[in-house]
C-alpha atoms as a PDB file:
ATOM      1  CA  UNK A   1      58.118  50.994  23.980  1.00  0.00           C
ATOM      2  CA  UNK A   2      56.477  47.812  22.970  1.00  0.00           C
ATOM      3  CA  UNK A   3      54.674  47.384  19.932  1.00  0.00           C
ATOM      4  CA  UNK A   4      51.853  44.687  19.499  1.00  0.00           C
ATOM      5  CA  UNK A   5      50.231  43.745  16.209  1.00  0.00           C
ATOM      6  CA  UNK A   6      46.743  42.251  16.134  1.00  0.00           C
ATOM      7  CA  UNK A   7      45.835  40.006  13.599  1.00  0.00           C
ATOM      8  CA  UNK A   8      42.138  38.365  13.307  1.00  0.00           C
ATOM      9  CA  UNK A   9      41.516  35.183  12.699  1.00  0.00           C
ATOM     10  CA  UNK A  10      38.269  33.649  11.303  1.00  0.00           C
ATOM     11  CA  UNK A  11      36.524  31.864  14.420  1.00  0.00           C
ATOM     12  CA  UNK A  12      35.905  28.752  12.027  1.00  0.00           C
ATOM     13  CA  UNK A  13      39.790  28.791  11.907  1.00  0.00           C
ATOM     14  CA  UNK A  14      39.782  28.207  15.727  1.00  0.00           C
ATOM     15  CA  UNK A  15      37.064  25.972  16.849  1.00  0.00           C
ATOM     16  CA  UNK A  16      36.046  24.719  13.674  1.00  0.00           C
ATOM     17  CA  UNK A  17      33.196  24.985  10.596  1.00  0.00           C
ATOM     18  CA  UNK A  18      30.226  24.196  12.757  1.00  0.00           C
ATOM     19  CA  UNK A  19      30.549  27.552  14.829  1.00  0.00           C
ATOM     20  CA  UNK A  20      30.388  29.843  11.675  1.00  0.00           C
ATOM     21  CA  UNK A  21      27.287  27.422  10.205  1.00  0.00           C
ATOM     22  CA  UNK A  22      23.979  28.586  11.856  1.00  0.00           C
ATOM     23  CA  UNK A  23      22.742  26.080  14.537  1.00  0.00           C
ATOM     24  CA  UNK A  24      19.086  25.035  13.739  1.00  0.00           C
ATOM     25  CA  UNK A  25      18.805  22.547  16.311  1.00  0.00           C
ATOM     26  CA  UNK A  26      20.548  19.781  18.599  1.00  0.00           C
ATOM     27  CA  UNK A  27      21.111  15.908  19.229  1.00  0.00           C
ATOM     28  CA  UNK A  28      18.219  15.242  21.780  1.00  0.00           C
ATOM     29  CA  UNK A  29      18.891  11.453  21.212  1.00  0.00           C
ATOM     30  CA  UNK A  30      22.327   9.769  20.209  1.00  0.00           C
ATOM     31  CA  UNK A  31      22.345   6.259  20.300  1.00  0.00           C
ATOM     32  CA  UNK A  32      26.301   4.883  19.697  1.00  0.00           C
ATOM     33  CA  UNK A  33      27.672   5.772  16.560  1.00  0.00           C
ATOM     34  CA  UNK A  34      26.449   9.111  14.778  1.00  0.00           C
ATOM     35  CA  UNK A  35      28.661  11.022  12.843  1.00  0.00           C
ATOM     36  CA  UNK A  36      28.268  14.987  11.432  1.00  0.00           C
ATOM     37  CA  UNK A  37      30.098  16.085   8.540  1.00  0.00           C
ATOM     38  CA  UNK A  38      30.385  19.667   7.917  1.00  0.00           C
ATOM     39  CA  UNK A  39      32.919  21.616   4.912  1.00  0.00           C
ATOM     40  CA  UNK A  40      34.841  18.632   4.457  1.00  0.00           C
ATOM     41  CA  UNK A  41      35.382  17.702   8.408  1.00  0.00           C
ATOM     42  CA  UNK A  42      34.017  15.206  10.416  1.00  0.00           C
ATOM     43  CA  UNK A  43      32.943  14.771  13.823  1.00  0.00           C
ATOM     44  CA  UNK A  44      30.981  12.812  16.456  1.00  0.00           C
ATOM     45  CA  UNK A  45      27.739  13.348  17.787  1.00  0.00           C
ATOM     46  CA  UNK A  46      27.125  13.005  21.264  1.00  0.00           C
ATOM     47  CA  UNK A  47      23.715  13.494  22.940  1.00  0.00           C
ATOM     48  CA  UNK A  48      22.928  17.751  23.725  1.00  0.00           C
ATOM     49  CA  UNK A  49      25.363  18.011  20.339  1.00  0.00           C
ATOM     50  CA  UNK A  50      24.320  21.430  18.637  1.00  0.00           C
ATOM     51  CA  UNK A  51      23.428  20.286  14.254  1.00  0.00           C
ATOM     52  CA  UNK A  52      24.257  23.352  11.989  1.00  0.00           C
ATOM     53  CA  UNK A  53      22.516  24.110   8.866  1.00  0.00           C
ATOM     54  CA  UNK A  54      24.316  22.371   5.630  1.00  0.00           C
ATOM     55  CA  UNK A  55      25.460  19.627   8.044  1.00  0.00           C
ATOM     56  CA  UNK A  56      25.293  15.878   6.772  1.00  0.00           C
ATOM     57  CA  UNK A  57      24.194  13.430   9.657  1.00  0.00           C
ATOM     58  CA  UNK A  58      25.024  10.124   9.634  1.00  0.00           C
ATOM     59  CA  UNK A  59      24.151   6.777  11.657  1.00  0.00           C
ATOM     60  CA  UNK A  60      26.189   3.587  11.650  1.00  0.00           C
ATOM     61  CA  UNK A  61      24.644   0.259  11.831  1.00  0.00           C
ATOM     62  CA  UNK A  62      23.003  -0.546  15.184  1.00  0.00           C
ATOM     63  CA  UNK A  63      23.184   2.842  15.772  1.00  0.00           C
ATOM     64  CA  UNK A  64      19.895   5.449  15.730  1.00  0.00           C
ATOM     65  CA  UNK A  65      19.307   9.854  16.657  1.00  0.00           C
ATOM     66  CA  UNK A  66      16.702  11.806  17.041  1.00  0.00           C
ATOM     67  CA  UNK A  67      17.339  15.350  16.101  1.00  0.00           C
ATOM     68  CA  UNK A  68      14.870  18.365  17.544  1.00  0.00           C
ATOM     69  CA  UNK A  69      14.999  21.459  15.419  1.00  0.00           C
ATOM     70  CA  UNK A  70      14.569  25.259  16.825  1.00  0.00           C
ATOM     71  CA  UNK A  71      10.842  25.359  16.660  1.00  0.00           C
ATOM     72  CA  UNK A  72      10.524  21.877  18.047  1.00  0.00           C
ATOM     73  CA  UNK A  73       9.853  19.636  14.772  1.00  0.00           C
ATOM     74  CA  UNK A  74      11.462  16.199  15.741  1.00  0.00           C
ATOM     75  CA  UNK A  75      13.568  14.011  13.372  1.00  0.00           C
ATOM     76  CA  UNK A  76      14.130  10.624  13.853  1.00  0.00           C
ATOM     77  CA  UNK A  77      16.862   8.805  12.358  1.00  0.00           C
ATOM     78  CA  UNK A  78      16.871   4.774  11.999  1.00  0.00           C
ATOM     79  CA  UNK A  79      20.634   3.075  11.610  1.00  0.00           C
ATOM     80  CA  UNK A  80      22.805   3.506   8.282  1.00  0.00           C
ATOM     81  CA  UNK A  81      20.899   6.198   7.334  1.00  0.00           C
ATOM     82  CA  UNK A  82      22.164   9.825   6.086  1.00  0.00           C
ATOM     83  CA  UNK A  83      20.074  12.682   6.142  1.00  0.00           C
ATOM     84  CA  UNK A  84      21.523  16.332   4.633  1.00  0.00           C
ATOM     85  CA  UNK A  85      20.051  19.392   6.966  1.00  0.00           C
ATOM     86  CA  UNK A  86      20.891  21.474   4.260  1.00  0.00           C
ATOM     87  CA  UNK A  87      18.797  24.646   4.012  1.00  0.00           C
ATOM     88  CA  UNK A  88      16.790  26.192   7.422  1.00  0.00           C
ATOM     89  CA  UNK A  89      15.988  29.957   7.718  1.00  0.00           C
ATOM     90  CA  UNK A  90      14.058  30.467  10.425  1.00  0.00           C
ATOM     91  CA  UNK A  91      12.249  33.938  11.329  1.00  0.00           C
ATOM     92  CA  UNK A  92      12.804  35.923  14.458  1.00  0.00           C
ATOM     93  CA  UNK A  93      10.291  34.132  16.730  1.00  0.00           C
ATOM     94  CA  UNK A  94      12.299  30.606  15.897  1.00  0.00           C
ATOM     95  CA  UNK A  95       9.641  29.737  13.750  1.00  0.00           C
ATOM     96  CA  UNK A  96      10.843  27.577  10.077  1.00  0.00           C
ATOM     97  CA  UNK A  97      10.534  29.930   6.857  1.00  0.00           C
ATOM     98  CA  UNK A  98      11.837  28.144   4.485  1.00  0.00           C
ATOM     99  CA  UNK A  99      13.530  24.728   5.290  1.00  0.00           C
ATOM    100  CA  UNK A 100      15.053  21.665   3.076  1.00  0.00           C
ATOM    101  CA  UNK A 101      16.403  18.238   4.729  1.00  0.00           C
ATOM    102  CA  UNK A 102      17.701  15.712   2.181  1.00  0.00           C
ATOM    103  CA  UNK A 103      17.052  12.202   3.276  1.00  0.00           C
ATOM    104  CA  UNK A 104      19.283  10.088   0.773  1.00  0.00           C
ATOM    105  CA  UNK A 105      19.289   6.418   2.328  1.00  0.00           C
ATOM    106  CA  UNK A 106      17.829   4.604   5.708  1.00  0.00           C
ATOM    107  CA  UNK A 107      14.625   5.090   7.789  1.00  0.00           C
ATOM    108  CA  UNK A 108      13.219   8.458   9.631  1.00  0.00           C
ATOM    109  CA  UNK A 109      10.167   9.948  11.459  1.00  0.00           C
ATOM    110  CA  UNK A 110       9.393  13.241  10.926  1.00  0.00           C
ATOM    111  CA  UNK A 111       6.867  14.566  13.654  1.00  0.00           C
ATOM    112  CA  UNK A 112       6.101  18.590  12.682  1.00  0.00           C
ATOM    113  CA  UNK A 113       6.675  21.594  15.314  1.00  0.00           C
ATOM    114  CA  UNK A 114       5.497  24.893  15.689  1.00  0.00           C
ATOM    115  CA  UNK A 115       6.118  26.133  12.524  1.00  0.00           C
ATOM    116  CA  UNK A 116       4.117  26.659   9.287  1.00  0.00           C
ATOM    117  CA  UNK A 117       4.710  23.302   8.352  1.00  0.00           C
ATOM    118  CA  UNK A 118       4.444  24.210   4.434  1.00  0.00           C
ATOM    119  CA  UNK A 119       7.783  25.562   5.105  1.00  0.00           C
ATOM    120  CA  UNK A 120       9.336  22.439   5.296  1.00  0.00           C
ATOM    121  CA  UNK A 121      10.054  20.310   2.507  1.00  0.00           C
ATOM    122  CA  UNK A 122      11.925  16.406   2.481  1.00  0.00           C
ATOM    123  CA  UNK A 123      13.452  15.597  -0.478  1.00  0.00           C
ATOM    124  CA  UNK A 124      14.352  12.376  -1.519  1.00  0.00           C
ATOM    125  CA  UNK A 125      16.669  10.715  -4.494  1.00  0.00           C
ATOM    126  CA  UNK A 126      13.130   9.905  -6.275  1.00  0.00           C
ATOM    127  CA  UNK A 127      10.539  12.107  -4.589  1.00  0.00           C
ATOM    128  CA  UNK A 128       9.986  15.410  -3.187  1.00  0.00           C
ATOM    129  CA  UNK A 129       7.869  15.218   0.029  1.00  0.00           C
ATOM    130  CA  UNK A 130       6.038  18.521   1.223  1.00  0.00           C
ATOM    131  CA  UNK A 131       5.052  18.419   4.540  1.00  0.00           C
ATOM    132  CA  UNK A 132       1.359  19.684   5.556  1.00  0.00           C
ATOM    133  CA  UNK A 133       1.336  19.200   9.554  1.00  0.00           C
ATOM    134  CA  UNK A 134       1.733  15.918  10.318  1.00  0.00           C
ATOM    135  CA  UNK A 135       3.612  12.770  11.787  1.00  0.00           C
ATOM    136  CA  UNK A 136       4.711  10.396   8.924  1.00  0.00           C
ATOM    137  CA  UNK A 137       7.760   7.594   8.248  1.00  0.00           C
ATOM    138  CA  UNK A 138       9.678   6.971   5.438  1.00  0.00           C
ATOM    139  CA  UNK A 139      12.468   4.691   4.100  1.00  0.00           C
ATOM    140  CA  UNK A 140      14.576   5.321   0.978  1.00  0.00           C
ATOM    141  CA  UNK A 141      15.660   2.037  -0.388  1.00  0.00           C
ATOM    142  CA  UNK A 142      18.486   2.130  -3.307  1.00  0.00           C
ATOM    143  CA  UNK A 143      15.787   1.791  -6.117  1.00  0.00           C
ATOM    144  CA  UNK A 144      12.737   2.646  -3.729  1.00  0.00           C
ATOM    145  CA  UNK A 145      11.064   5.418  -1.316  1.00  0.00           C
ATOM    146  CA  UNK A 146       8.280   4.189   1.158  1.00  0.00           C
ATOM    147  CA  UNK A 147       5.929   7.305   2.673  1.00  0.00           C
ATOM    148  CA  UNK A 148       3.415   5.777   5.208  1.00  0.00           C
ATOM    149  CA  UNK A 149       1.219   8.552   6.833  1.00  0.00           C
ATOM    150  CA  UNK A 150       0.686   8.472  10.621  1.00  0.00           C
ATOM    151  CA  UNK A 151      -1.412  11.718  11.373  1.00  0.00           C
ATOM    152  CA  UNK A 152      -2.100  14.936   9.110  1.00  0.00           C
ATOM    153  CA  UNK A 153      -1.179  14.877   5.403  1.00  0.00           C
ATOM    154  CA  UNK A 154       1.612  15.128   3.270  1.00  0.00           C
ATOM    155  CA  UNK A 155       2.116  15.469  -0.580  1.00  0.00           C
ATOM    156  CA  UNK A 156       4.343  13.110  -2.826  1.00  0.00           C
ATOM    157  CA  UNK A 157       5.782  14.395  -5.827  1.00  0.00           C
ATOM    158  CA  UNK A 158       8.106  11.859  -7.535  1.00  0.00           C
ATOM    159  CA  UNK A 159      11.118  13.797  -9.212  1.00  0.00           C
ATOM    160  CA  UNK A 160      10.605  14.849 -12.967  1.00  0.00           C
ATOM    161  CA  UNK A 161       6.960  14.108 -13.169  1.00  0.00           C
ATOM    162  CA  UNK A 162       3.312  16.350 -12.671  1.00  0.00           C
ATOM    163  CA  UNK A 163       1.814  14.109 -11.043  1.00  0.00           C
ATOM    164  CA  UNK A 164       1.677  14.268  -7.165  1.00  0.00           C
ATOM    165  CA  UNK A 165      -0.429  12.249  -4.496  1.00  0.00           C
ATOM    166  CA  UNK A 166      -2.156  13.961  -1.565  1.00  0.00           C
ATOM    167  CA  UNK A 167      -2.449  11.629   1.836  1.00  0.00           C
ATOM    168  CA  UNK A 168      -4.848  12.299   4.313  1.00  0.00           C
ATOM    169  CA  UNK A 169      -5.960   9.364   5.537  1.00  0.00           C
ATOM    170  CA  UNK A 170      -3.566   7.489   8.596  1.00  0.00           C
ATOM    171  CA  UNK A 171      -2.217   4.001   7.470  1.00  0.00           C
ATOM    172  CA  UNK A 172      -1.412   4.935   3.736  1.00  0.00           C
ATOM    173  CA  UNK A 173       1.388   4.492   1.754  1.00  0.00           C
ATOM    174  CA  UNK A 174       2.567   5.739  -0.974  1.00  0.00           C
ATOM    175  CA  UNK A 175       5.742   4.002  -2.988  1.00  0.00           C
ATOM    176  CA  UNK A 176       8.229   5.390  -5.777  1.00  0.00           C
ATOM    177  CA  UNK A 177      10.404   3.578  -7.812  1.00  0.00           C
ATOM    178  CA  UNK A 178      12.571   4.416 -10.973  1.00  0.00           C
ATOM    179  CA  UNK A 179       9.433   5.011 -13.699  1.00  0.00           C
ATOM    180  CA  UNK A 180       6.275   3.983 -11.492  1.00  0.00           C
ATOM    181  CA  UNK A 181       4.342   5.748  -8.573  1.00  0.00           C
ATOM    182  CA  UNK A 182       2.359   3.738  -6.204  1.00  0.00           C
ATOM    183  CA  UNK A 183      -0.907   4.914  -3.875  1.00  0.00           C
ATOM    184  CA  UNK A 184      -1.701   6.357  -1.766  1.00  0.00           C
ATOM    185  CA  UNK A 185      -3.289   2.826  -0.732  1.00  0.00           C
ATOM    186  CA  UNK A 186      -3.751   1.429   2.791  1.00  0.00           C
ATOM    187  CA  UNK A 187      -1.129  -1.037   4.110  1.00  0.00           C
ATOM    188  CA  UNK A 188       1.246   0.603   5.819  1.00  0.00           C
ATOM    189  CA  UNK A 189       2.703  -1.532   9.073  1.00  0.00           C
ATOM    190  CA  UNK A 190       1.568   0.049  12.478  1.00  0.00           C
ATOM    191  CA  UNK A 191       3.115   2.851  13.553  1.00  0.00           C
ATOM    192  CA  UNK A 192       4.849   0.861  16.515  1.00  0.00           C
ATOM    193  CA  UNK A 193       6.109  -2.439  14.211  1.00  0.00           C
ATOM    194  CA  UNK A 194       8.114   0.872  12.141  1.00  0.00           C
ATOM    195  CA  UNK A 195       9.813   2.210  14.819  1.00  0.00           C
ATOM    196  CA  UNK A 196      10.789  -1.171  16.462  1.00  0.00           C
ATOM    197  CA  UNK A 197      11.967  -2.365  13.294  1.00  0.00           C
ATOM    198  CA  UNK A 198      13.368   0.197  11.562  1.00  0.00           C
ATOM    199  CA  UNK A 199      14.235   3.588  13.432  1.00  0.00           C
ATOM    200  CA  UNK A 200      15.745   1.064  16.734  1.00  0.00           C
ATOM    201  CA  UNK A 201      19.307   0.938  17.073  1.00  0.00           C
ATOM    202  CA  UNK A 202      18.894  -2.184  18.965  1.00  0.00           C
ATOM    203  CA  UNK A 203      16.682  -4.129  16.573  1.00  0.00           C
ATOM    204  CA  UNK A 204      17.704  -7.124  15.019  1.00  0.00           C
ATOM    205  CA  UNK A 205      15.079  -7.636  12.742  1.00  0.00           C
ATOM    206  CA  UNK A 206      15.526  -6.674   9.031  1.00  0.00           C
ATOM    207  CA  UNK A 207      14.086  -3.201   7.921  1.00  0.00           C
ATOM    208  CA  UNK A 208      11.539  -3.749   4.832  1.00  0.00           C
ATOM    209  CA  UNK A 209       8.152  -2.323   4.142  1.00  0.00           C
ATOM    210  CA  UNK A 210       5.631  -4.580   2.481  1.00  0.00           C
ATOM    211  CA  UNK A 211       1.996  -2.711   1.455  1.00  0.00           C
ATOM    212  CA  UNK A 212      -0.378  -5.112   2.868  1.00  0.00           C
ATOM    213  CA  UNK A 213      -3.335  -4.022   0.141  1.00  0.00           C
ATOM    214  CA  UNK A 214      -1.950  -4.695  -3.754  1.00  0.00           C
ATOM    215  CA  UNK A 215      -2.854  -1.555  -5.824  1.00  0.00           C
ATOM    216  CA  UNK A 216      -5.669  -2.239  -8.572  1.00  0.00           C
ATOM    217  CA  UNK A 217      -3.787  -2.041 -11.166  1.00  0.00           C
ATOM    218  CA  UNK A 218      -1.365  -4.969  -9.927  1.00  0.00           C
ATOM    219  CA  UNK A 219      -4.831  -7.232  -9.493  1.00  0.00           C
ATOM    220  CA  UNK A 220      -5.224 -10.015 -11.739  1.00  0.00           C
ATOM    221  CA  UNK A 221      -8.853  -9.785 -12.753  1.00  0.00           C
ATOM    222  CA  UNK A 222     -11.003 -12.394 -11.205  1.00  0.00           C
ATOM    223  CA  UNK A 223     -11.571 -15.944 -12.506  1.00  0.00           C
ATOM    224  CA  UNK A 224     -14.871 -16.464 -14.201  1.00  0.00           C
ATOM    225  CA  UNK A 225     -16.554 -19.409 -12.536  1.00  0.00           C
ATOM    226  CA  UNK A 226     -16.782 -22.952 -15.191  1.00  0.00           C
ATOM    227  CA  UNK A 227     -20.798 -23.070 -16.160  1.00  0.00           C
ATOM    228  CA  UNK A 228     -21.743 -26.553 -16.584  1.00  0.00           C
ATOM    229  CA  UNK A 229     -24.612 -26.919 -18.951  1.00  0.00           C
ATOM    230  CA  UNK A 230     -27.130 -29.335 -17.491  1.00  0.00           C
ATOM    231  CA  UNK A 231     -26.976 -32.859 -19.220  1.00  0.00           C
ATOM    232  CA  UNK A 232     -29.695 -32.944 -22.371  1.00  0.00           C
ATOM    233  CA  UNK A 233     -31.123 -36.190 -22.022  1.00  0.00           C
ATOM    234  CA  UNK A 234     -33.048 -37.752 -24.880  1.00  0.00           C
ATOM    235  CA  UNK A 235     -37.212 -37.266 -24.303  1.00  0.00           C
ATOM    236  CA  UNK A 236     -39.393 -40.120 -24.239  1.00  0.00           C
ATOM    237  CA  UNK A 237     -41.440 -40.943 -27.569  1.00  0.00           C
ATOM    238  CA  UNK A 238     -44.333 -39.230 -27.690  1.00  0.00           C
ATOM    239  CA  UNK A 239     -47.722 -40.229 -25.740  1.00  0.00           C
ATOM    240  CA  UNK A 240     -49.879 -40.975 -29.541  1.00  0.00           C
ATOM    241  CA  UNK A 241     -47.307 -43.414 -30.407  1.00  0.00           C
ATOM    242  CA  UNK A 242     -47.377 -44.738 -26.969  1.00  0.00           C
ATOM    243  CA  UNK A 243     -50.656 -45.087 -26.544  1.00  0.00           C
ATOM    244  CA  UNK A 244     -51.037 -46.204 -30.315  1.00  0.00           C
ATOM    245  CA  UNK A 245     -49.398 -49.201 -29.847  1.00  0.00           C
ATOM    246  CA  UNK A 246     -51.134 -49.711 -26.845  1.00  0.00           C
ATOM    247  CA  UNK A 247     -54.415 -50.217 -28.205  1.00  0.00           C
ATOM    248  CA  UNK A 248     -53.276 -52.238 -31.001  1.00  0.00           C
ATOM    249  CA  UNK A 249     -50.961 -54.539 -29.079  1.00  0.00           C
ATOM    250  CA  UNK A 250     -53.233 -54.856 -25.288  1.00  0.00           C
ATOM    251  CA  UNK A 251     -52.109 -58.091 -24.810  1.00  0.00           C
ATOM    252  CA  UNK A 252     -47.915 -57.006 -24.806  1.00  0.00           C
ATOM    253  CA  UNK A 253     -48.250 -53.210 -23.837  1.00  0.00           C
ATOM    254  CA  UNK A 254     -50.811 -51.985 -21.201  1.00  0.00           C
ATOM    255  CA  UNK A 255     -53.083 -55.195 -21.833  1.00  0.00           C
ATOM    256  CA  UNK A 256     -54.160 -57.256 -18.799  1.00  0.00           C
ATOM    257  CA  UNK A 257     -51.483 -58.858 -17.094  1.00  0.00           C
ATOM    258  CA  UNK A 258     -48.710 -57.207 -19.051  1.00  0.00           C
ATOM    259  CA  UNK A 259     -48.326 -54.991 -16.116  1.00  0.00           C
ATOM    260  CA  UNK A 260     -47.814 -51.895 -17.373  1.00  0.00           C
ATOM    261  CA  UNK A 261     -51.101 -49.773 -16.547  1.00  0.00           C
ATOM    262  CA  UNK A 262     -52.244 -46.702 -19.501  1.00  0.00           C
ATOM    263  CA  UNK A 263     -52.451 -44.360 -16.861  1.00  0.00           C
ATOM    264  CA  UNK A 264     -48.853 -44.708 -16.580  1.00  0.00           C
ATOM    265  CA  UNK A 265     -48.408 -42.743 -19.813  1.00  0.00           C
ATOM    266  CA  UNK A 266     -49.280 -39.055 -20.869  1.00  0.00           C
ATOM    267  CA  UNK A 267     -50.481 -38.461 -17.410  1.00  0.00           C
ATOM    268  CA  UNK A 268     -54.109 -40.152 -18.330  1.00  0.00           C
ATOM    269  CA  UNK A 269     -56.436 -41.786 -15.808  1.00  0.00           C
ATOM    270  CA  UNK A 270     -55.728 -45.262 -15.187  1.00  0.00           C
ATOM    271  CA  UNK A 271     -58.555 -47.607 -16.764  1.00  0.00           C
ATOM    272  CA  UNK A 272     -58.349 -45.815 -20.266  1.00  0.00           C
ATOM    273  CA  UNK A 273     -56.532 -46.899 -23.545  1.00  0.00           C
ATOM    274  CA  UNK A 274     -55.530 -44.047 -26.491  1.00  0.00           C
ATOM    275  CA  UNK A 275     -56.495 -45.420 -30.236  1.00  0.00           C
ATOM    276  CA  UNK A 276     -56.713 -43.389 -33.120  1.00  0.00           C
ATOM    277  CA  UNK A 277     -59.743 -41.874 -34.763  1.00  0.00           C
ATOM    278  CA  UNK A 278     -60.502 -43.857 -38.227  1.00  0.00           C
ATOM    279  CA  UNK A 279     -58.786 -42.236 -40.564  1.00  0.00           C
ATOM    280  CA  UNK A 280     -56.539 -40.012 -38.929  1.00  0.00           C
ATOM    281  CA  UNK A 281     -53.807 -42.361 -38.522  1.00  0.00           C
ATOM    282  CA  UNK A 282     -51.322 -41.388 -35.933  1.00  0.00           C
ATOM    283  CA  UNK A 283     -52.019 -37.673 -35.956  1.00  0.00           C
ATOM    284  CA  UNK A 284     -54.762 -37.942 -32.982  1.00  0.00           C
ATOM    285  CA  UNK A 285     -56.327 -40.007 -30.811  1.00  0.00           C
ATOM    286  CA  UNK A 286     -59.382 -40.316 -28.568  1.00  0.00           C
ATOM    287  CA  UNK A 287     -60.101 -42.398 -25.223  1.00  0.00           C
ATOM    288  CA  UNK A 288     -62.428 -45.229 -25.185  1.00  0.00           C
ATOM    289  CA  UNK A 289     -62.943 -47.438 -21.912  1.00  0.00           C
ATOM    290  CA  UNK A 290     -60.586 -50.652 -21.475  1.00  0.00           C
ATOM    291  CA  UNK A 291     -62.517 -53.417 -22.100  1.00  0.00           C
END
């Protein structure tokens, strides 16, 4: 009589930790060199590859993926990036419930499925992201996350503070850095310029946003414009005095043949010559004919 024992063996045992993780979605796009880790072992990602839930996906450089979740939300992942899918429950119908990705360095896309996209949250190392249905890139820099809105709205909620940022208008961006929050302001590079630069495995150009509209409270305030005073000019004696020494001296000053006419002065008819009244002095004067 033979005798066989029968001894189980945990399936993870045999064909490794991904199988005994729940699989929330697949590689629709693999681009050369992306890498999964899961429980301490790694593995490569080729295009169809199943991702599991807790799983840690990771691009080389010139390298990009585009992950497709189980109710059809698409992530896009630019090169040397790494991007944690670490907590999905999803409900019968495939639909998200209650779903955290940790984005932790390089550039992604996230375009929302069929789900209730309030179920889905991106965190960041310096902001929490919650997603409101919606297309909309982002970049997390060493020091610095970048959200740029493409279509829907999203709310930014940098780590440790009350203070959050609603974006609902396409084109705006929204910037965290250690101790300041940005935006939402307009600026963001087109949609197109992103994906070439920055989510391309085949790009050579250099991955950086720059906001194209400086927030107000980084504007110096305007110049006041120099007033020049007009120049004061000294005014020309007065017409009694004038026309006082006209009538005493008509041979030098408004006399025949000195040139100068009477009319020329206070704005009196020509043919006239100012003397004072007798007695008055130099406070008046009258007109009498030339002779």
């Amino acid at each position: 009589m033979c005798l066989f024992s029968l001894s189980l063996v945990p399936l993870s045992q045999v064909v490794g930790p991904a199988v005994a993780q729940s699989r929330i979605g697949a590689a629709s796009l693999v681009q050369h060199d992306v890498s999964g880790l899961l429980a301490g072992r790694a593995r490569a990602v080729a295009q169809g590859d199943g991702v599991f839930a807790n799983e840690v996906i990771r691009t080389a450089d010139a390298s990009a993926a585009r992950l497709v979740f189980l109710d059809e939300t698409n992530l896009s992942i630019g090169p040397s990036a790494s991007v944690k899918l670490d907590r999905f429950v999803y409900n019968p119908d495939r639909s998200a419930k209650t779903v955290v990705v940790n984005a932790t360095r390089g550039a992604f896309r996230w375009v929302s499925g069929a789900s209730d996209p309030r179920a889905y949250q991106v965190r960041t190392p310096l902001a929490t992201i919650g997603v409101r249905g919606t297309v909309f890139d982002l970049l997390v820099e060493a020091r610095r996350v970048v959200v740029m809105l493409r279509q829907g709205a999203v709310v930014v909620c940098p780590n440790g503070s009350r203070r959050c940022a609603m974006m609902t208008n396409p084109g705006e961006v929204v910037t965290v850095t250690p101790g300041r929050f940005d935006g939402p302001f307009p600026g963001a590079p087109g949609g197109s310029d992103f994906a070439n630069r920055c989510l391309s495995a085949t790009s050579r150009a250099f991955c950086t946003v720059t906001a194209g509209i400086v927030p107000e409270d980084r504007v110096p305030p305007p110049r006041r414009a120099r007033v020049e005073e007009p120049p004061v000019y000294e005014q020309p004696p007065v017409a009694p005095v004038i026309d006082f020494a006209i009538g005493i001296l008509p041979g030098l000053v408004g006399g025949r043949g000195s040139g100068v006419r009477g009319g020329d002065y206070g704005g009196r008819p020509s043919g006239t010559t100012t003397v004072p009244p007798p007695g008055r002095g130099l406070g008046g004067s009258q007109s009498v004919p030339r002779q």
